[in-house]
Protein backbone atom coordinates (compact mmCIF):
# COMPACT_ATOMS: atom_id res chain seq x y z
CA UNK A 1 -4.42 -2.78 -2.05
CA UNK A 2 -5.51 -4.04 -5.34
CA UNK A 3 -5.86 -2.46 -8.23
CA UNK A 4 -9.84 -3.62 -8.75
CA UNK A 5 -10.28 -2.39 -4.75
CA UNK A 6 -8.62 0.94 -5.89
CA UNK A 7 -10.80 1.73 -9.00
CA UNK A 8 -13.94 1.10 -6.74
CA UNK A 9 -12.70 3.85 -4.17
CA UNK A 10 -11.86 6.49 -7.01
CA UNK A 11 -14.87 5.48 -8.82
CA UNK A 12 -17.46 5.90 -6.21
CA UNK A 13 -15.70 8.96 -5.16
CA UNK A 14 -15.55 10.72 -8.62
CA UNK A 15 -19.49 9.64 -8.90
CA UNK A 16 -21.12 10.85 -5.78
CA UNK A 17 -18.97 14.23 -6.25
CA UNK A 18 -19.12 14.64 -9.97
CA UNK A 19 -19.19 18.60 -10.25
CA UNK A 20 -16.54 19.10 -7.46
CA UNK A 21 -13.90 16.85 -10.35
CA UNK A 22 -15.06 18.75 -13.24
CA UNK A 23 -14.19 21.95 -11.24
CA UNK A 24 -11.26 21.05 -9.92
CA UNK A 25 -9.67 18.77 -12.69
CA UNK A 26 -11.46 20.02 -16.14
CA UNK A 27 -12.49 23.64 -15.35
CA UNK A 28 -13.49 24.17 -18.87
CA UNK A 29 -16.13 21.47 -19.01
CA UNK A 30 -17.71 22.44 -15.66
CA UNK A 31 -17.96 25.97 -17.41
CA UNK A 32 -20.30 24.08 -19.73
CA UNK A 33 -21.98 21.92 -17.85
CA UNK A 34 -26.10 22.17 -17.75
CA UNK A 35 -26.47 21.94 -13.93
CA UNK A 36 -30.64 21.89 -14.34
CA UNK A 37 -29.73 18.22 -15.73
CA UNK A 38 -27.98 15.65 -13.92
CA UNK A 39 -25.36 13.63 -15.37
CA UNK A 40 -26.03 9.69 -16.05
CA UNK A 41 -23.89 7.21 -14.99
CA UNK A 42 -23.47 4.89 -17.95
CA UNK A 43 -23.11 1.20 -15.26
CA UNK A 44 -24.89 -0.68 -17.57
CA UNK A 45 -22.80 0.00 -20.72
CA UNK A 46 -19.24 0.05 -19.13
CA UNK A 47 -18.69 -3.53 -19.40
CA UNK A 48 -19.34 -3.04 -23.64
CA UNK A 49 -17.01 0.23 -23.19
CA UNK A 50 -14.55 -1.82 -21.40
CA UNK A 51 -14.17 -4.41 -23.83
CA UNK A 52 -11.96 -7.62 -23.45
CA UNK A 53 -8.89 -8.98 -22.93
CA UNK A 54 -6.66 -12.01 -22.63
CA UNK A 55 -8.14 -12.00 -18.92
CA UNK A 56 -11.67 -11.76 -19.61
CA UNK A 57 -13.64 -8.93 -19.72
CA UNK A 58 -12.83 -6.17 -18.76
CA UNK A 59 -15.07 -2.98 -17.14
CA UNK A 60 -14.22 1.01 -18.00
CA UNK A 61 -13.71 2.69 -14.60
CA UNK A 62 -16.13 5.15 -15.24
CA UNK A 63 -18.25 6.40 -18.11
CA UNK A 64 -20.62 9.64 -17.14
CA UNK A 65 -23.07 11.35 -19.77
CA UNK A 66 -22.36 14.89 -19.15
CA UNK A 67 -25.52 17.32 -19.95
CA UNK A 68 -24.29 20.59 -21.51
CA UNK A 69 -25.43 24.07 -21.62
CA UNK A 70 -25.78 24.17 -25.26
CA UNK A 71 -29.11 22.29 -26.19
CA UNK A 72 -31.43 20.04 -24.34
CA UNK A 73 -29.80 17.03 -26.59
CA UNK A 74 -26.38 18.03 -26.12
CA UNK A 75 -24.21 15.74 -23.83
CA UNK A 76 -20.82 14.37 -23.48
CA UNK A 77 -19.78 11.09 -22.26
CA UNK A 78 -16.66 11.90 -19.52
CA UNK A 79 -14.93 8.74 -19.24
CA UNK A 80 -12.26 8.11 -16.35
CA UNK A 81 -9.58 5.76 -15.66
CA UNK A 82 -7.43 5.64 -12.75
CA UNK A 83 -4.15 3.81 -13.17
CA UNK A 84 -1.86 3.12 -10.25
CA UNK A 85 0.80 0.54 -11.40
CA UNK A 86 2.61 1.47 -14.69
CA UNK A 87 1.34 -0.38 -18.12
CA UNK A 88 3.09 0.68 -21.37
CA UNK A 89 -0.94 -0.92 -23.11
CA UNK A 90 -2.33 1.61 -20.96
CA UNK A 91 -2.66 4.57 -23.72
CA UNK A 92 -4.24 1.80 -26.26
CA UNK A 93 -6.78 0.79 -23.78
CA UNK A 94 -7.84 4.66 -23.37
CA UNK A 95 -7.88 5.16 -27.39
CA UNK A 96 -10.03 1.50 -27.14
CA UNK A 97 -12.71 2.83 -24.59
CA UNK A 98 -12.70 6.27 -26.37
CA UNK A 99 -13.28 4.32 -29.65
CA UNK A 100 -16.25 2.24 -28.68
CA UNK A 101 -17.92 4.97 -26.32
CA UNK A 102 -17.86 7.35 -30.34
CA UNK A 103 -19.45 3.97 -32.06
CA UNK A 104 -21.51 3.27 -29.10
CA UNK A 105 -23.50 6.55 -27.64
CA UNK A 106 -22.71 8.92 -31.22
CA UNK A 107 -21.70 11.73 -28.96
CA UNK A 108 -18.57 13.98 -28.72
CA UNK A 109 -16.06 11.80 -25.65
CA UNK A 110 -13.02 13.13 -23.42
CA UNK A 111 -11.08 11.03 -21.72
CA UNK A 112 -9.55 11.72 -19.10
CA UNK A 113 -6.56 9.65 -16.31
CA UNK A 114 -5.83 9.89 -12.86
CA UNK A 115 -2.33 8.65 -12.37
CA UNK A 116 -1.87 7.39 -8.71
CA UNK A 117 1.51 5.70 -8.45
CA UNK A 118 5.44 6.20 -8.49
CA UNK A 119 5.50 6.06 -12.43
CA UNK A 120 2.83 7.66 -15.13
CA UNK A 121 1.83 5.98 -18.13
CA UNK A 122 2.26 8.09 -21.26
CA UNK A 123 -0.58 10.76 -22.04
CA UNK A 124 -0.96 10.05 -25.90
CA UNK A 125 -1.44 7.06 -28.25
CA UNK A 126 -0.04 7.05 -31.32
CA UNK A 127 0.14 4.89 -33.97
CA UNK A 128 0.92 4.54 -38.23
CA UNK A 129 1.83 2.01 -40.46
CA UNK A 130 1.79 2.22 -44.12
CA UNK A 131 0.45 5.85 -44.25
CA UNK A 132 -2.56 5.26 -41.73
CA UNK A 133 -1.96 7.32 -38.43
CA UNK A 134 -3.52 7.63 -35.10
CA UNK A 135 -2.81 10.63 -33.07
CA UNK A 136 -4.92 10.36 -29.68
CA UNK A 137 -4.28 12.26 -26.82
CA UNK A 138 -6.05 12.55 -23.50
CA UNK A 139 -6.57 14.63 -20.24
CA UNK A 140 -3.96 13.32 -17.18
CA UNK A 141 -3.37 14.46 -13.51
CA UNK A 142 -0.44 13.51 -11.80
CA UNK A 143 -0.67 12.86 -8.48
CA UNK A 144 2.98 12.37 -7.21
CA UNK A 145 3.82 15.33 -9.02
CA UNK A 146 1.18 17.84 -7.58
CA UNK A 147 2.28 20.43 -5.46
CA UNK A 148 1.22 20.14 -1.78
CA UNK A 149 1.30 23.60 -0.70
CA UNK A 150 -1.32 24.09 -3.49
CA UNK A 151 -3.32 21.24 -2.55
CA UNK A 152 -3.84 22.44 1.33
CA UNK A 153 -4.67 25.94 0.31
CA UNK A 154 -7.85 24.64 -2.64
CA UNK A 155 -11.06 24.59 -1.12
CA UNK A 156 -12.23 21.72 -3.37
CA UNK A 157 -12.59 18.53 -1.83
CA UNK A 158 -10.47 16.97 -4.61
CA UNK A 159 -7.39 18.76 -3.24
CA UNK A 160 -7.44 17.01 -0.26
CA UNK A 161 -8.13 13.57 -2.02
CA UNK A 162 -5.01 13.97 -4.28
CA UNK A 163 -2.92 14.76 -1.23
CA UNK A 164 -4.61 11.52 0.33
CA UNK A 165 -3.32 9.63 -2.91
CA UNK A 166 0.15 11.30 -2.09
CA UNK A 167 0.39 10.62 1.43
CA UNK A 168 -0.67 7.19 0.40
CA UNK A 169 2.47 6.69 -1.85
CA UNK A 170 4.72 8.53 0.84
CA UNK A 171 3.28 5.77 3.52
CA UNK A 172 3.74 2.63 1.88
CA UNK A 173 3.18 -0.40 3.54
CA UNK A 174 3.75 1.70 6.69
CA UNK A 175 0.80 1.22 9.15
CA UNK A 176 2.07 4.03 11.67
CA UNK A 177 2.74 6.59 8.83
CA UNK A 178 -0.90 5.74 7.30
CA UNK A 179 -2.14 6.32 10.29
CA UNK A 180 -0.26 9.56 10.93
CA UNK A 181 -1.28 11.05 7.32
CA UNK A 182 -4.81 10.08 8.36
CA UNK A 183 -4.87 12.16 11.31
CA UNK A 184 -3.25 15.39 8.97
CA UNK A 185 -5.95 14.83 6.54
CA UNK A 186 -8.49 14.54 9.31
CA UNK A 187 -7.54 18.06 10.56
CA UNK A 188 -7.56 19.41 7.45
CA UNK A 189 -10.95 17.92 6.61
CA UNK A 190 -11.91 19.32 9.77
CA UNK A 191 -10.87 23.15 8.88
CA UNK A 192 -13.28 23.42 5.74
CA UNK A 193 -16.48 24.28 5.72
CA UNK A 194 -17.84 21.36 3.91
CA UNK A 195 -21.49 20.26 3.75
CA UNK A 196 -22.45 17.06 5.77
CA UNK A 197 -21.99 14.91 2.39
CA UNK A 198 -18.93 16.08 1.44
CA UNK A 199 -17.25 15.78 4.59
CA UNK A 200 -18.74 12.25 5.42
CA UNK A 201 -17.68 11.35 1.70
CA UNK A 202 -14.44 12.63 1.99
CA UNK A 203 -13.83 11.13 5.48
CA UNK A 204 -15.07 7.44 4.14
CA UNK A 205 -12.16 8.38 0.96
CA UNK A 206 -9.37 9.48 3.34
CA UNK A 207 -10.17 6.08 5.40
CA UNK A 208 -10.13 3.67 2.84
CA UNK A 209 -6.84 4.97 0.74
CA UNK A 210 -4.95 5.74 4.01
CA UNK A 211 -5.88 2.75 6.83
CA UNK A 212 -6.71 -0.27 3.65
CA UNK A 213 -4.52 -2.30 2.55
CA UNK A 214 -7.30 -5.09 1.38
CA UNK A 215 -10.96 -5.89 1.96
CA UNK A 216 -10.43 -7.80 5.19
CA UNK A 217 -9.11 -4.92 6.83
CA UNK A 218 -11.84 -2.49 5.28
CA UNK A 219 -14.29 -5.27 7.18
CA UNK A 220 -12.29 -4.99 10.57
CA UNK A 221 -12.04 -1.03 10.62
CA UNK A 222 -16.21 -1.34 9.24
CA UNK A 223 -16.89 -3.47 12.06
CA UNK A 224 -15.41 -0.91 15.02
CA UNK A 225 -16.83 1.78 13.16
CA UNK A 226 -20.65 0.11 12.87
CA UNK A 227 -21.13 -1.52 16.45
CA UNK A 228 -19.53 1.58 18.54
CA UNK A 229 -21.26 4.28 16.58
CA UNK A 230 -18.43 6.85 16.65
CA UNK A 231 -17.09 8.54 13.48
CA UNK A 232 -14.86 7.20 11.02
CA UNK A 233 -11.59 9.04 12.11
CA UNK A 234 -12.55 7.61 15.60
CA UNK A 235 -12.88 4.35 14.38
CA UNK A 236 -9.82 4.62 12.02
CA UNK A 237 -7.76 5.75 15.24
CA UNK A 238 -8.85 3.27 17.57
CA UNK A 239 -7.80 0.55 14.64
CA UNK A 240 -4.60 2.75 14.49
CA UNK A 241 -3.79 2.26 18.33
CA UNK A 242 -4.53 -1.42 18.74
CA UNK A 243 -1.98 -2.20 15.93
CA UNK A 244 -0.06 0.03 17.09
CA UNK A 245 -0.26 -2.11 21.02
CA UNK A 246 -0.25 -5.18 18.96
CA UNK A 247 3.27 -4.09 17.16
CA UNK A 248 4.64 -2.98 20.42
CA UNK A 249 4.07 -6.32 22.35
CA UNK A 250 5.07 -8.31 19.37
CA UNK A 251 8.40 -6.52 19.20
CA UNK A 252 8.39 -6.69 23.15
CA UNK A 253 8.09 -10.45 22.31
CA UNK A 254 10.87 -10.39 19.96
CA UNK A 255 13.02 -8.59 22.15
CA UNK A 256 12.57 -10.86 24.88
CA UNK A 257 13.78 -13.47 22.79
CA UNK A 258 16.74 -11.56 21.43
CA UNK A 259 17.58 -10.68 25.04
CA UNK A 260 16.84 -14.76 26.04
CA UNK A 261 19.12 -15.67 23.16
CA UNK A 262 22.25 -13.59 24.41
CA UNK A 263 21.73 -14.54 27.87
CA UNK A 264 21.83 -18.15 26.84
CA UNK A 265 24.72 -17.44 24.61
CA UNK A 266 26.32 -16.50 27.41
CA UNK A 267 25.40 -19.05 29.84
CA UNK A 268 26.83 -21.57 26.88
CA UNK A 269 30.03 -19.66 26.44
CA UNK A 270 30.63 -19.96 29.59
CA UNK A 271 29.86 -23.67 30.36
CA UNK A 272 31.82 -23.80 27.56
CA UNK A 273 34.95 -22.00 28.62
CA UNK A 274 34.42 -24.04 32.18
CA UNK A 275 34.08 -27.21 30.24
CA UNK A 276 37.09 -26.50 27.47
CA UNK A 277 39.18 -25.72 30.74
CA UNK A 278 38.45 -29.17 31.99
CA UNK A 279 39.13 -30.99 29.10
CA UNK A 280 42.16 -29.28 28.65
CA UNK A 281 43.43 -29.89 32.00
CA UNK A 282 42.98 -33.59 31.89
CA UNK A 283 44.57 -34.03 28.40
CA UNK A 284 47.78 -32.13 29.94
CA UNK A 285 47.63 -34.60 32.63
CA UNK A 286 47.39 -37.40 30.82
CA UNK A 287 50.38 -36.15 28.12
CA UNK A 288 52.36 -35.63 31.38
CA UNK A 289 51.23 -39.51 32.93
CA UNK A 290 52.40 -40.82 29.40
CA UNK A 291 55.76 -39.45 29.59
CA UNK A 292 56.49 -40.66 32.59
CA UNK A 293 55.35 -44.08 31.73
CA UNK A 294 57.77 -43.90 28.82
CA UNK A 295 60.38 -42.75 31.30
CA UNK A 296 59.90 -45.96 33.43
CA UNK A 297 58.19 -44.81 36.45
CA UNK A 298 56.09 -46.88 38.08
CA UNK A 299 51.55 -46.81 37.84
CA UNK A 300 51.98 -46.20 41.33
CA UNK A 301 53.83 -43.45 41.48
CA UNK A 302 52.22 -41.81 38.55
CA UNK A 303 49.08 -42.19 40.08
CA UNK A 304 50.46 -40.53 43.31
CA UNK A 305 51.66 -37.67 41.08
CA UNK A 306 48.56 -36.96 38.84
CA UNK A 307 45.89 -38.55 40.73
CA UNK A 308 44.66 -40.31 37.64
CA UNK A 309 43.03 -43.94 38.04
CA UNK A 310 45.57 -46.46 37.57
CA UNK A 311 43.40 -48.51 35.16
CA UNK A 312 43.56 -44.78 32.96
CA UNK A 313 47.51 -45.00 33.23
CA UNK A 314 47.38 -48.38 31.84
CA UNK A 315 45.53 -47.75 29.21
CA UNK A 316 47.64 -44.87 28.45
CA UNK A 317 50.63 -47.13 27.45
């Protein structure tokens, strides 16, 4: 899965379920949080937040004006990253976006990370030279570090995204075991009491960490999904069971070969040993034919003997 593919998923995720992350990952913002207002997604601005690079440009993953509680002008810009693969220039990039959000919107900013693979960036930038320092720290969550137990027994929906993220890590490149973790999450899904939304939101989440590896496999598992008009976890099982037939007759295939290979193996050893026999046997004969030659008997009487050709005797001398 890339890592552009990946920010989309989180992304739309975080957006369409904004209040259910403040809750569950910054309590104390969704304490202050004006929920008579709704919260603007900044799209148009993120590729100026984002800045540039030696790559090109470069977009923030997400950038949401926050209304608060406090005053009807009172907002704060929430911006999000989520970073799976480890980048030591990942801290500066978050002290960057924070930066140019303070410059751009002149409103108060917290950052905050969602680390989703094996190894976490560091959680603070820092930065001096020549008596000029730069302490910035930021909000991070863990996910191969979050406790599972914990996760299954939250209500919030964000609980069982994170252990999606996990089971994700735990699966690998593993098509049976992503398919497996589905099915877990499915059930789980299945026990809370979610609104239609959530649980259609969450399902769509669950499918695309868990059963896509890239784009044209989002299409395939789409496709099923779209012209049979079942569910998702329907569709995402039926995928599920024709690899799962497809890996089956391919090792079938493979075994049959492995099976074809040791029966011909055999088969050559032993022509082989038949043929080695042979050739050994006639070599003997001849050795023996050549002595006797030496000895002065006759062509004739070799030939008697051995029942070699008497042109072969010949030639033996």
């Amino acid at each position: 899965m890339s890592e552009k593919w990946r920010d989309t998923i989180w992304r739309e995720f975080i957006t369409k379920n904004i209040d259910d992350a403040l809750l569950f990952f910054l309590p104390e913002l969704a304490a202050d949080r004006d929920y008579s207002r709704e919260p603007v997604l900044l799209t148009n601005e993120q590729r100026a937040i984002g800045g540039s690079s030696d790559k090109g440009a470069r977009y923030a993953d997400l950038a949401l004006s926050i209304p608060l509680k406090s005053g009807a002008d009172h907002r704060i810009v929430l911006h999000v990253e989520q970073q799976h693969a480890y980048d030591p220039d990942f801290p500066l990039r978050m002290f960057q976006v924070y930066y140019r959000v303070s410059d751009q919107f002149l409103i108060p900013v917290t950052s905050f990370a969602i680390f989703t693979g094996d190894r976490s960036s560091a959680a603070s930038y820092f930065n001096e030279h020549y008596g000029t320092r730069v302490q910035f720290e930021y909000n991070v969550y863990e996910v191969r570090t979050a406790n599972e137990e914990e996760l299954k027994n939250n209500g919030n929906i964000f609980a069982l995204v994170i252990l999606a993220a996990k089971r994700m890590l735990e699966a690998g490149g593993d098509p049976k075991k992503r398919g497996s973790f589905s099915f877990e999450l499915l059930r789980l899904l299945r026990k809370r009491d979610y609104d239609d939304r959530r649980a259609k939101s969450l399902q769509l989440f669950i499918y695309r960490i868990l059963q896509i590896s890239d784009e044209k496999i989002n299409r395939r598992v789409r496709r099923v999904w779209d012209m049979q008009g079942i569910p998702i976890s329907e569709a995402v099982k039926e995928i599920w069971v024709r690899d799962a037939i497809e890996e089956g007759m391919k090792k079938g295939i493979e075994m049959g070969r492995e099976e074809g290979l040791k029966e011909g193996l055999k088969e050559g050893l032993k022509e082989g040993r038949k043929e080695g026999r042979k050739e050994g046997k006639k070599k003997a004969i001849e050795e023996v034919a050549r002595s006797m030659l030496n000895d002065g008997v006759s062509p004739e009487v070799i030939q008697e003997h051995t029942g070699l050709d008497k042109e072969n005797i010949l030639a033996l001398s």
